[in-house]
Protein backbone atom coordinates (compact mmCIF):
# COMPACT_ATOMS: atom_id res chain seq x y z
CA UNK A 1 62.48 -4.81 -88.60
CA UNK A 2 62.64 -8.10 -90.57
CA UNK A 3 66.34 -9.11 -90.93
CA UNK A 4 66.28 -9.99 -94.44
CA UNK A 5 69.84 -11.43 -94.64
CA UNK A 6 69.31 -13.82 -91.93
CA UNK A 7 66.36 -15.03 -94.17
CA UNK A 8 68.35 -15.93 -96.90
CA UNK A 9 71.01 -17.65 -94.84
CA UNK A 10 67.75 -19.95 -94.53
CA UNK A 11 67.54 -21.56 -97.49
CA UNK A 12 69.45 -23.51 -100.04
CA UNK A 13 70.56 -21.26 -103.01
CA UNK A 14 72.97 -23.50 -105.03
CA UNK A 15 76.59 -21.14 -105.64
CA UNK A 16 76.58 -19.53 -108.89
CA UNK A 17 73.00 -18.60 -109.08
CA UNK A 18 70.66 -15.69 -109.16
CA UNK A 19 67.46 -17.16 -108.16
CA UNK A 20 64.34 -14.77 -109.53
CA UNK A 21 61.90 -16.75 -110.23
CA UNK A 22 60.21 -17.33 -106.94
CA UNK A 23 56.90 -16.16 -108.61
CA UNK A 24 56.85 -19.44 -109.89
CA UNK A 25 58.72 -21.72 -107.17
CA UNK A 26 59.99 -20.99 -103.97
CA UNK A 27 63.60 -22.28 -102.86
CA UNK A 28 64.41 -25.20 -100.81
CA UNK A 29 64.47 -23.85 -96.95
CA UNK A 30 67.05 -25.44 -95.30
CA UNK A 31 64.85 -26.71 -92.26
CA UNK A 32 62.61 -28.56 -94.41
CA UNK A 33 65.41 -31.42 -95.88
CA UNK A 34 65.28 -32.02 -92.08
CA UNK A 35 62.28 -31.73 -91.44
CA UNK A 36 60.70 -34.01 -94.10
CA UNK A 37 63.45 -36.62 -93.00
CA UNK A 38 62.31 -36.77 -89.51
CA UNK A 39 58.91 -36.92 -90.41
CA UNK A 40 59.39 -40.32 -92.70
CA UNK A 41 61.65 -41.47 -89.60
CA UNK A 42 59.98 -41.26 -87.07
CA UNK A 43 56.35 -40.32 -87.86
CA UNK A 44 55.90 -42.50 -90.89
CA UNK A 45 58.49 -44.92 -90.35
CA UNK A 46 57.92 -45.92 -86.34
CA UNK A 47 53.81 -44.93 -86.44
CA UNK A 48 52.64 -46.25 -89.15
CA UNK A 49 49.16 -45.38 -89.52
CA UNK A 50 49.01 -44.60 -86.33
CA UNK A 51 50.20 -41.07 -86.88
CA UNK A 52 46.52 -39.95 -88.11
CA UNK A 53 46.49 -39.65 -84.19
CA UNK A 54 49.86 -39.68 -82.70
CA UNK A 55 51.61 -37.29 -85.09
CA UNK A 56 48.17 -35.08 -85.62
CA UNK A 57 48.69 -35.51 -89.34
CA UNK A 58 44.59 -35.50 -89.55
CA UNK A 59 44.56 -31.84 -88.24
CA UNK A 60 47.54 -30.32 -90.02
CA UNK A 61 45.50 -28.90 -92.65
CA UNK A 62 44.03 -26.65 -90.03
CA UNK A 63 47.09 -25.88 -88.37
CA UNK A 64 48.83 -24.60 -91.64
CA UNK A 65 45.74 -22.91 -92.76
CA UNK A 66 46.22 -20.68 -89.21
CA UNK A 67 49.87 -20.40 -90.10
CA UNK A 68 48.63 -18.32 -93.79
CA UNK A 69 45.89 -16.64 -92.24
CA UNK A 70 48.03 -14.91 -90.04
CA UNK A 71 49.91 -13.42 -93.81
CA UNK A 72 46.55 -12.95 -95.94
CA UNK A 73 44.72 -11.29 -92.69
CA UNK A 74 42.15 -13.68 -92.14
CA UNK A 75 40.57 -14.56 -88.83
CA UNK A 76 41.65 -17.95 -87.27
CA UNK A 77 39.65 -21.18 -88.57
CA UNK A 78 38.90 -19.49 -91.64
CA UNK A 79 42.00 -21.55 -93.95
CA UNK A 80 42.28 -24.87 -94.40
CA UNK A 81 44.94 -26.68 -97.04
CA UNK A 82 44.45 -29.63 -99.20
CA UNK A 83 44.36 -30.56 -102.53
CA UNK A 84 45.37 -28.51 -105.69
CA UNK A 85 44.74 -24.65 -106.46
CA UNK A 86 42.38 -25.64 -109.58
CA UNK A 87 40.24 -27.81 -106.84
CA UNK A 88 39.97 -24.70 -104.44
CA UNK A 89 39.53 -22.36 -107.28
CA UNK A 90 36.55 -25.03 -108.34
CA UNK A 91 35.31 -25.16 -104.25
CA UNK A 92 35.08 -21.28 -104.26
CA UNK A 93 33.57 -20.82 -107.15
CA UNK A 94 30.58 -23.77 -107.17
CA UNK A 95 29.47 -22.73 -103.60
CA UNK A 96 29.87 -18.50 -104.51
CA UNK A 97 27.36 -18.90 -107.64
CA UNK A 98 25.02 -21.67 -105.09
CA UNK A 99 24.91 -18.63 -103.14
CA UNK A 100 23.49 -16.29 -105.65
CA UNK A 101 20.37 -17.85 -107.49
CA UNK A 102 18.83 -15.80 -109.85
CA UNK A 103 22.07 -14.11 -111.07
CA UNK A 104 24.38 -16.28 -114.46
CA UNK A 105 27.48 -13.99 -114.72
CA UNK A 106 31.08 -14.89 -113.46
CA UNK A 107 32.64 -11.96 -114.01
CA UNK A 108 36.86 -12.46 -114.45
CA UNK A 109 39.54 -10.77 -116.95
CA UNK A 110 41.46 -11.38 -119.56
CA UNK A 111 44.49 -11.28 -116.62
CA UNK A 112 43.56 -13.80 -115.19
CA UNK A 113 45.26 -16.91 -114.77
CA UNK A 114 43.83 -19.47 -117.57
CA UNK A 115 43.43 -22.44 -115.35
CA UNK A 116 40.92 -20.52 -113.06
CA UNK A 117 39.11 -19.80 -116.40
CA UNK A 118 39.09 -22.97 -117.52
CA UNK A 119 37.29 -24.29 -114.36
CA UNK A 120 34.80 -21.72 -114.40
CA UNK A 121 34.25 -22.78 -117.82
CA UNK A 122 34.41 -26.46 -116.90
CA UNK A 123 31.82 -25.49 -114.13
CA UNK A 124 28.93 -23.48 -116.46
CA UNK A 125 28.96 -27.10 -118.64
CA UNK A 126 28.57 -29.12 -115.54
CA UNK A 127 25.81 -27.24 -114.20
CA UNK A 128 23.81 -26.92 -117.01
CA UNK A 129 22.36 -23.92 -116.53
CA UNK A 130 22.28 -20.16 -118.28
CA UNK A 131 25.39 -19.18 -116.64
CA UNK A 132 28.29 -16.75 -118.78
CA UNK A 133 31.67 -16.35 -118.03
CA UNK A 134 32.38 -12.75 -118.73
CA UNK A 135 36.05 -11.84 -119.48
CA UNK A 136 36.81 -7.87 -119.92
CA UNK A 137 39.83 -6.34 -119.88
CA UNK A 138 41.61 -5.41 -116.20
CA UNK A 139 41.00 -1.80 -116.67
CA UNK A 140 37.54 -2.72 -117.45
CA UNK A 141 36.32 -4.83 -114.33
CA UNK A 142 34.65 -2.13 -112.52
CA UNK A 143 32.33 -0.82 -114.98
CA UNK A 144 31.02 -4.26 -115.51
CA UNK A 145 29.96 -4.74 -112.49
CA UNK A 146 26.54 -5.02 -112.68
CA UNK A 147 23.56 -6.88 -110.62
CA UNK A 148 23.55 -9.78 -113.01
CA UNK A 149 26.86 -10.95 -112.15
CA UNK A 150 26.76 -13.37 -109.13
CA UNK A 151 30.79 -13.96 -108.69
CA UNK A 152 33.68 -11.75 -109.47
CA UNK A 153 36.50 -13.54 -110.07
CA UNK A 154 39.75 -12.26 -110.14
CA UNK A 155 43.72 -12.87 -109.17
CA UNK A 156 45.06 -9.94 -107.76
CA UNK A 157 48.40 -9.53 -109.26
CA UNK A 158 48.41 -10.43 -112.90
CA UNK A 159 50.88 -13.76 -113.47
CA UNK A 160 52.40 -12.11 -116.51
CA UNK A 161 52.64 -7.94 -115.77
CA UNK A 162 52.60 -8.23 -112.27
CA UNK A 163 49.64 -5.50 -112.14
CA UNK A 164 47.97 -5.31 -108.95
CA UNK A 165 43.86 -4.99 -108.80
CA UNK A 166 42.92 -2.68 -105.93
CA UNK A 167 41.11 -6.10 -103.73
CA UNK A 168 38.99 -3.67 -101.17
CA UNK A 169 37.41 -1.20 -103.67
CA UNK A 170 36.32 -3.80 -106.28
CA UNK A 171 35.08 -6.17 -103.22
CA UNK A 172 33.29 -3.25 -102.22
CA UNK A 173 32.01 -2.55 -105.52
CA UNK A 174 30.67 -5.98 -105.98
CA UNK A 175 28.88 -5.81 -102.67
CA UNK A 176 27.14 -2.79 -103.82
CA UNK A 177 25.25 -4.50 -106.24
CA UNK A 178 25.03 -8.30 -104.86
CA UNK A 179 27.66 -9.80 -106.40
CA UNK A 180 30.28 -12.22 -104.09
CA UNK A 181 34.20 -12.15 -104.83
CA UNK A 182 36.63 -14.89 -105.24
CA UNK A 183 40.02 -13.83 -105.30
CA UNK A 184 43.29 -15.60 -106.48
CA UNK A 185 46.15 -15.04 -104.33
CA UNK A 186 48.87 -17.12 -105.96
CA UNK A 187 50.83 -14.33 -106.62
CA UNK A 188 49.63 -11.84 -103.35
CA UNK A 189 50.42 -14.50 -100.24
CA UNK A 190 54.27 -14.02 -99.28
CA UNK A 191 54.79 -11.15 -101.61
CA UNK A 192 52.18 -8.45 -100.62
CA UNK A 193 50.11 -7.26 -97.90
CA UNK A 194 46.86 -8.96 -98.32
CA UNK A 195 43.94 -8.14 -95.51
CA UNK A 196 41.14 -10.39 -96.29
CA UNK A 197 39.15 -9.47 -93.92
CA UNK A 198 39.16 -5.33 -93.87
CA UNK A 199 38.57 -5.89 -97.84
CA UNK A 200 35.59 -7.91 -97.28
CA UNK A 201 36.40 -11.02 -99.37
CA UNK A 202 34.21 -13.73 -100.04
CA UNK A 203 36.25 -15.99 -100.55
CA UNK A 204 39.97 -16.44 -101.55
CA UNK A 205 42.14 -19.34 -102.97
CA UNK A 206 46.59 -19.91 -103.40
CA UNK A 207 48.97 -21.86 -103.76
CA UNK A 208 51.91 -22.07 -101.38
CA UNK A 209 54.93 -23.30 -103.64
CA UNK A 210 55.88 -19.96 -104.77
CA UNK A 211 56.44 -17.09 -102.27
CA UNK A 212 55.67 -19.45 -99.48
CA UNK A 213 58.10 -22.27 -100.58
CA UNK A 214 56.48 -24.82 -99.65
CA UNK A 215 58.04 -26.88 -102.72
CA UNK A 216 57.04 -28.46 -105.89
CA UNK A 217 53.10 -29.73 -105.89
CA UNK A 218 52.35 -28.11 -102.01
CA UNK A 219 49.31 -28.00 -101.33
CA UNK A 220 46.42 -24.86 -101.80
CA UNK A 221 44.49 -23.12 -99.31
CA UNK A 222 41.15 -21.99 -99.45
CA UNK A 223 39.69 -18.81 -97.36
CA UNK A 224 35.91 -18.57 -96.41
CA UNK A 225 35.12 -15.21 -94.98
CA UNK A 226 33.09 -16.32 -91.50
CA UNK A 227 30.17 -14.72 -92.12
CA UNK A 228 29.68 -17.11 -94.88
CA UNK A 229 31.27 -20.59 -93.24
CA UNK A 230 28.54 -22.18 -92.19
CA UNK A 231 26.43 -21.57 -95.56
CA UNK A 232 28.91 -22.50 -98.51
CA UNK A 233 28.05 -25.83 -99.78
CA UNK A 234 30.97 -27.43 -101.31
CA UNK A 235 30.11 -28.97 -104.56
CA UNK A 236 33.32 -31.36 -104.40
CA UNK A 237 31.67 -33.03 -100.87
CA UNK A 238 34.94 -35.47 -100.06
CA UNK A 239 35.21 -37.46 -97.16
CA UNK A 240 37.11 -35.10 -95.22
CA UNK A 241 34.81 -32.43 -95.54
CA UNK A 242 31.83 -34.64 -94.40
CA UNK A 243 30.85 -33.61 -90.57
CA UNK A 244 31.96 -37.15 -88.95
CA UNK A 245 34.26 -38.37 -91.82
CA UNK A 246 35.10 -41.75 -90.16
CA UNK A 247 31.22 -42.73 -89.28
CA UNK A 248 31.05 -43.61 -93.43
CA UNK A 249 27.56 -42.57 -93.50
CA UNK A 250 26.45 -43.38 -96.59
CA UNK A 251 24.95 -39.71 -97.44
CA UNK A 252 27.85 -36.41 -97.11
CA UNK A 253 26.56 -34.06 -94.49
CA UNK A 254 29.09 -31.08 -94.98
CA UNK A 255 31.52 -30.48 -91.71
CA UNK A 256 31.37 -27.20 -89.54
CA UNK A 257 32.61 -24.17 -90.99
CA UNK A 258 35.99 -23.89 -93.12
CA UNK A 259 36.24 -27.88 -92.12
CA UNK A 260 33.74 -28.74 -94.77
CA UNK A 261 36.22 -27.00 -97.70
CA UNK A 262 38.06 -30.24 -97.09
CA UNK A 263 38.17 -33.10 -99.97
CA UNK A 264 40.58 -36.12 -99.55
CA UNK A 265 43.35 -36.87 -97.67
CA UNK A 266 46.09 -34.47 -96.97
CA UNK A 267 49.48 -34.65 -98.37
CA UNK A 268 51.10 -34.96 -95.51
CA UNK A 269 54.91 -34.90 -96.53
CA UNK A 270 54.45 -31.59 -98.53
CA UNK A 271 52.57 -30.01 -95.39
CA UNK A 272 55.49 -30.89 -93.58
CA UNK A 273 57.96 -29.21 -95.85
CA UNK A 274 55.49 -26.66 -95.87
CA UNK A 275 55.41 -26.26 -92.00
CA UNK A 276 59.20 -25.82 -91.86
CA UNK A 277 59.18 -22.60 -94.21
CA UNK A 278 56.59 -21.29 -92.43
CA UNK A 279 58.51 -21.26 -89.77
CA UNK A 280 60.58 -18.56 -91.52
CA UNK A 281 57.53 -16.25 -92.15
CA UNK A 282 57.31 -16.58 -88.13
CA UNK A 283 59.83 -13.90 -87.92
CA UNK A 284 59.02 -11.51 -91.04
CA UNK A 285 56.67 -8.77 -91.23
CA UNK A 286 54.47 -8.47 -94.39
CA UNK A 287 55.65 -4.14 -94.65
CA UNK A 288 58.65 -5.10 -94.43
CA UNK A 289 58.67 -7.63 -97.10
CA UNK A 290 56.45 -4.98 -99.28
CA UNK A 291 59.13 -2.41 -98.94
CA UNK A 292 61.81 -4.11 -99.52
CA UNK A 293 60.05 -5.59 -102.48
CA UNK A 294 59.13 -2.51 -104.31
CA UNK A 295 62.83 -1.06 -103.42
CA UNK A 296 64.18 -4.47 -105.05
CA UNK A 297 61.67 -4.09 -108.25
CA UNK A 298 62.40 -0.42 -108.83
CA UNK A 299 66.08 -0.80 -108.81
CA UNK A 300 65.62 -3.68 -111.26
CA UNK A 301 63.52 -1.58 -113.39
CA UNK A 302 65.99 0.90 -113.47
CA UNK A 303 69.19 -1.35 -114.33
CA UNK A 304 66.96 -3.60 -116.57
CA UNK A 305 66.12 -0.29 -118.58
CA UNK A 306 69.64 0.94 -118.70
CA UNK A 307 71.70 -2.29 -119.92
CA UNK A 308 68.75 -3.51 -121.68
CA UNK A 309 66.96 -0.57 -123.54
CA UNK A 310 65.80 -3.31 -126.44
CA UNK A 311 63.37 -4.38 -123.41
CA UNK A 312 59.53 -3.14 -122.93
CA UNK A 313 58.34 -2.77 -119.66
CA UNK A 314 55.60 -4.82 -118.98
CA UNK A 315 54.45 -4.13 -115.89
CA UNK A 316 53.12 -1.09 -114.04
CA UNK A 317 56.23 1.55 -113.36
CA UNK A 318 54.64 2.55 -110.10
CA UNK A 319 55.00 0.01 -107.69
CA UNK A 320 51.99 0.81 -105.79
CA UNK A 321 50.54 -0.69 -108.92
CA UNK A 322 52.29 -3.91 -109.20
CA UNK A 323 52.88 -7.13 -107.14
CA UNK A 324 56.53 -8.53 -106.88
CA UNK A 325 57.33 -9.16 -110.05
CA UNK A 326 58.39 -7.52 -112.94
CA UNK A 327 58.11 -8.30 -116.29
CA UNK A 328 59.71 -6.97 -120.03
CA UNK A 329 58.47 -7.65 -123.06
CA UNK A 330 61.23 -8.88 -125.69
CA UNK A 331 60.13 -10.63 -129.06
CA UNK A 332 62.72 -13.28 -128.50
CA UNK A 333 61.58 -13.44 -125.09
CA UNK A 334 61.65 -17.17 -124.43
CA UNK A 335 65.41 -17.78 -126.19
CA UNK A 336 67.14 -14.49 -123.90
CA UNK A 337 65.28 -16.44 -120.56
CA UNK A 338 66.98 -19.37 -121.78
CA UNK A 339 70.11 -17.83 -122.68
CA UNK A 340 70.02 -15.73 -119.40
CA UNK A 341 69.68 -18.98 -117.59
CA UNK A 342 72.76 -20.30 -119.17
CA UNK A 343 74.60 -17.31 -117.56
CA UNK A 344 73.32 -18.30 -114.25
CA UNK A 345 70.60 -15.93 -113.33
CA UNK A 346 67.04 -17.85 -113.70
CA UNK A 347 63.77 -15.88 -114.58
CA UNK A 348 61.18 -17.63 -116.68
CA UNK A 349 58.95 -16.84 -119.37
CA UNK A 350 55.51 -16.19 -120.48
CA UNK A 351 53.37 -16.43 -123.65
CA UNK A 352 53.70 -14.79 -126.17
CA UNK A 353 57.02 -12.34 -125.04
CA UNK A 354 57.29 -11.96 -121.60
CA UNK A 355 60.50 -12.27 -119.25
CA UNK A 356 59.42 -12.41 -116.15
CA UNK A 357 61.31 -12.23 -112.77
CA UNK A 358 60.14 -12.39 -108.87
CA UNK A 359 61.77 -9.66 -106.32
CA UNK A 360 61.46 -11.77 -103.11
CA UNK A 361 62.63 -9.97 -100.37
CA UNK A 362 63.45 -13.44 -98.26
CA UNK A 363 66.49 -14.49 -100.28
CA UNK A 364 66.75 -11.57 -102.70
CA UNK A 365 68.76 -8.57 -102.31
CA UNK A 366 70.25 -5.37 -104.38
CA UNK A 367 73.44 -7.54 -105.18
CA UNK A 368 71.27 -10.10 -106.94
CA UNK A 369 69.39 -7.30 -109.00
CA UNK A 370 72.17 -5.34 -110.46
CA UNK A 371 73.87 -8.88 -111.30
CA UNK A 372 70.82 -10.00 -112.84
CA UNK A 373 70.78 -6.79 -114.68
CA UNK A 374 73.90 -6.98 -116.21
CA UNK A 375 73.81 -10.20 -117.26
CA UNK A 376 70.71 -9.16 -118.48
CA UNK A 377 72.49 -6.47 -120.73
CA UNK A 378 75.44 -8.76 -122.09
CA UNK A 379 72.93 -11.70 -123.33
CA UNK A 380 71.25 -9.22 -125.45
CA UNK A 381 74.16 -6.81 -125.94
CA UNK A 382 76.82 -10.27 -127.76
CA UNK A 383 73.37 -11.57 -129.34
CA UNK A 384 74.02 -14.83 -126.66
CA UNK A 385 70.38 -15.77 -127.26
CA UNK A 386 70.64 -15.71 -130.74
CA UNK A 387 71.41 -19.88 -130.81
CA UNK A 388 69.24 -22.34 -131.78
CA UNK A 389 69.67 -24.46 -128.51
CA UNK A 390 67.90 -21.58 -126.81
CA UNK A 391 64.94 -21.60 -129.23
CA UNK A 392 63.92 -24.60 -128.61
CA UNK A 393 60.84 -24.94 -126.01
CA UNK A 394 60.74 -26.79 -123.48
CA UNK A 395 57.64 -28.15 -121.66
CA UNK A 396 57.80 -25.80 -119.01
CA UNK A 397 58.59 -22.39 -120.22
């Protein structure tokens, strides 16, 4: 069993405050002020460039990519990191419809996170050719599944509700008539149990500042199922995908395998922030952090709804439908999050009425949900929100 309060004892959780908003960034672990340090010290600082070699910064993006596989279920040398989440959702995406001629429907929904929207839509102008994004409803996806869509692309748990798309039977779906799937897992790696490989994905993409608290701007991974390594051509052909990077031919001949999902050069001080809170998930067991997760969300649920009974429920009441997160709808949404923040207990919120908060099973615990819950209930019970300081938006909401 995963020893959840020797987890939190890992990482930095300034005194005073209810941290659930891990959906959206992951706290400091402890290990990785140290570990960054060292790294500037006495890789950076003493090797110079030299560390390319001597410190094997030029493989890390491998060697963290093993280090997720091992939590999305995904074979070894089939992750690598690098680069942003919109540039792997773009990678995925180019090669998936390359891969399926003939066919000009990207199939996604209207859950799905804009940004990987906005890149498929970036991508049909680029290309030039008779290719539709289709966006239907969640509920929807399967019975649009047809064999003119090449790519379904989807996140699995919905960044405002938290709903949870059923990844296996809509991969398997998808196969049955030709189509290949791209899933999002910024809000599934760290939080759920994800098995990319007994669901058959295509490919997958994430981010690891969130549930894998890797810290502000750490890098994405992308996921090529084997079976289709060696075929994906990446349309963003970098350096450091290129098969013998540092001969400089002067035409890109992609790398083997998941090497040639590689673009520029690594960020190699957020991979090693990165490596240190992966060191955590070394000792944690993904059904243990699902149960504990869905224990956390329902009690929240239950205190949220009654201290707060002006709140909606956004997100799915059974948990087998839901990621970890959970989400109320509340038409002055964004000045209670900011109010509730005041009080010390940090959510965040979403267009157009959403509070949402992350159950994270790491540093989380009942404790921190009934005090969240309360607080909850006295910001809207005494009308705290109801100040114009708190109305006014920020640039991140």
């Amino acid at each position: 069993m995963t020893d959840f309060t020797a987890t939190k004892a890992m990482f930095h959780l300034p005194p005073g405050i209810t941290y659930l908003d891990g959906n959206s960034l992951g706290p400091l672990p402890l290990a990785a002020r140290d570990r960054v340090a060292g790294m500037m010290v006495d890789e950076w600082g003493q090797m110079l460039i030299t560390g390319w070699n001597r410190a094997g910064w030029m493989q890390a993006p491998r060697r963290q990519g093993d280090r997720i596989a091992r939590l999305i279920g995904a074979p070894t040398g089939s992750v690598v990191m690098g680069d942003t989440l919109s540039v792997k959702v773009y990678q995925a995406l180019a090669a998936a419809i390359d891969m399926r001629p003939g066919r000009n429907v990207i199939l996604s929904d209207s859950g799905n996170f804009p940004s990987d929207l906005y890149i498929a839509q970036g991508l049909i102008k680029s290309l030039g050719r008779d290719l539709e994004l289709r966006v239907v409803p969640p509920e929807k996806v399967a019975e649009h599944i047809t064999q003119e869509v090449a790519v379904l692309m989807l996140t699995e748990v919905d960044y405002r509700s938290g709903r949870l798309h059923d990844m296996a039977a809509l991969t398997a779906l998808a196969h049955g008539h030709g189509a290949l799937t791209l899933w999002d897992l910024a809000h599934s790696a760290g939080a759920i149990e994800v098995d990319l490989t007994d669901s058959g994905a295509d490919f997958a993409v994430g981010c690891t500042y969130k549930y894998l608290n890797g810290g502000p701007g750490a890098p994405a991974f992308i996921y090529v199922a084997p079976k289709h390594a060696d075929a994906a051509q990446p349309a963003l052909s970098g350096w450091l995908g290129h098969e013998a990077p540092f001969a400089f031919d002067p035409d890109y001949r992609p790398g083997p395998g998941i090497d040639r999902m590689r673009v520029g050069t690594p960020p190699i001080l957020q991979i090693a922030a990165l490596d240190a809170a992966l060191d955590i998930w070394d000792g944690v067991d993904m059904r243990d952090v699902r149960a504990c997760s869905v224990a956390l969300s329902s009690r929240f649920i239950d205190q949220v709804e009654k201290h707060c009974p002006d709140l909606q429920l956004a997100s799915p009441r059974d948990p087998a439908q839901r990621g970890s997160q959970v989400s109320f709808r509340f038409e002055h949404g964004y000045a209670a999050m900011q109010a509730l923040i005041a009080q010390g207990v940090i959510g965040d919120f979403r267009a157009p009425d959403i509070m949402r908060f992350g159950l994270t099973p790491l540093y989380t615990d009942m404790q921190d949900v009934d005090h969240a819950a309360q607080t909850l209930g006295r910001v809207l019970d005494q009308r705290l929100w109801d100040r114009p300081e708190f109305r006014r938006r920020a640039a991140v909401t």
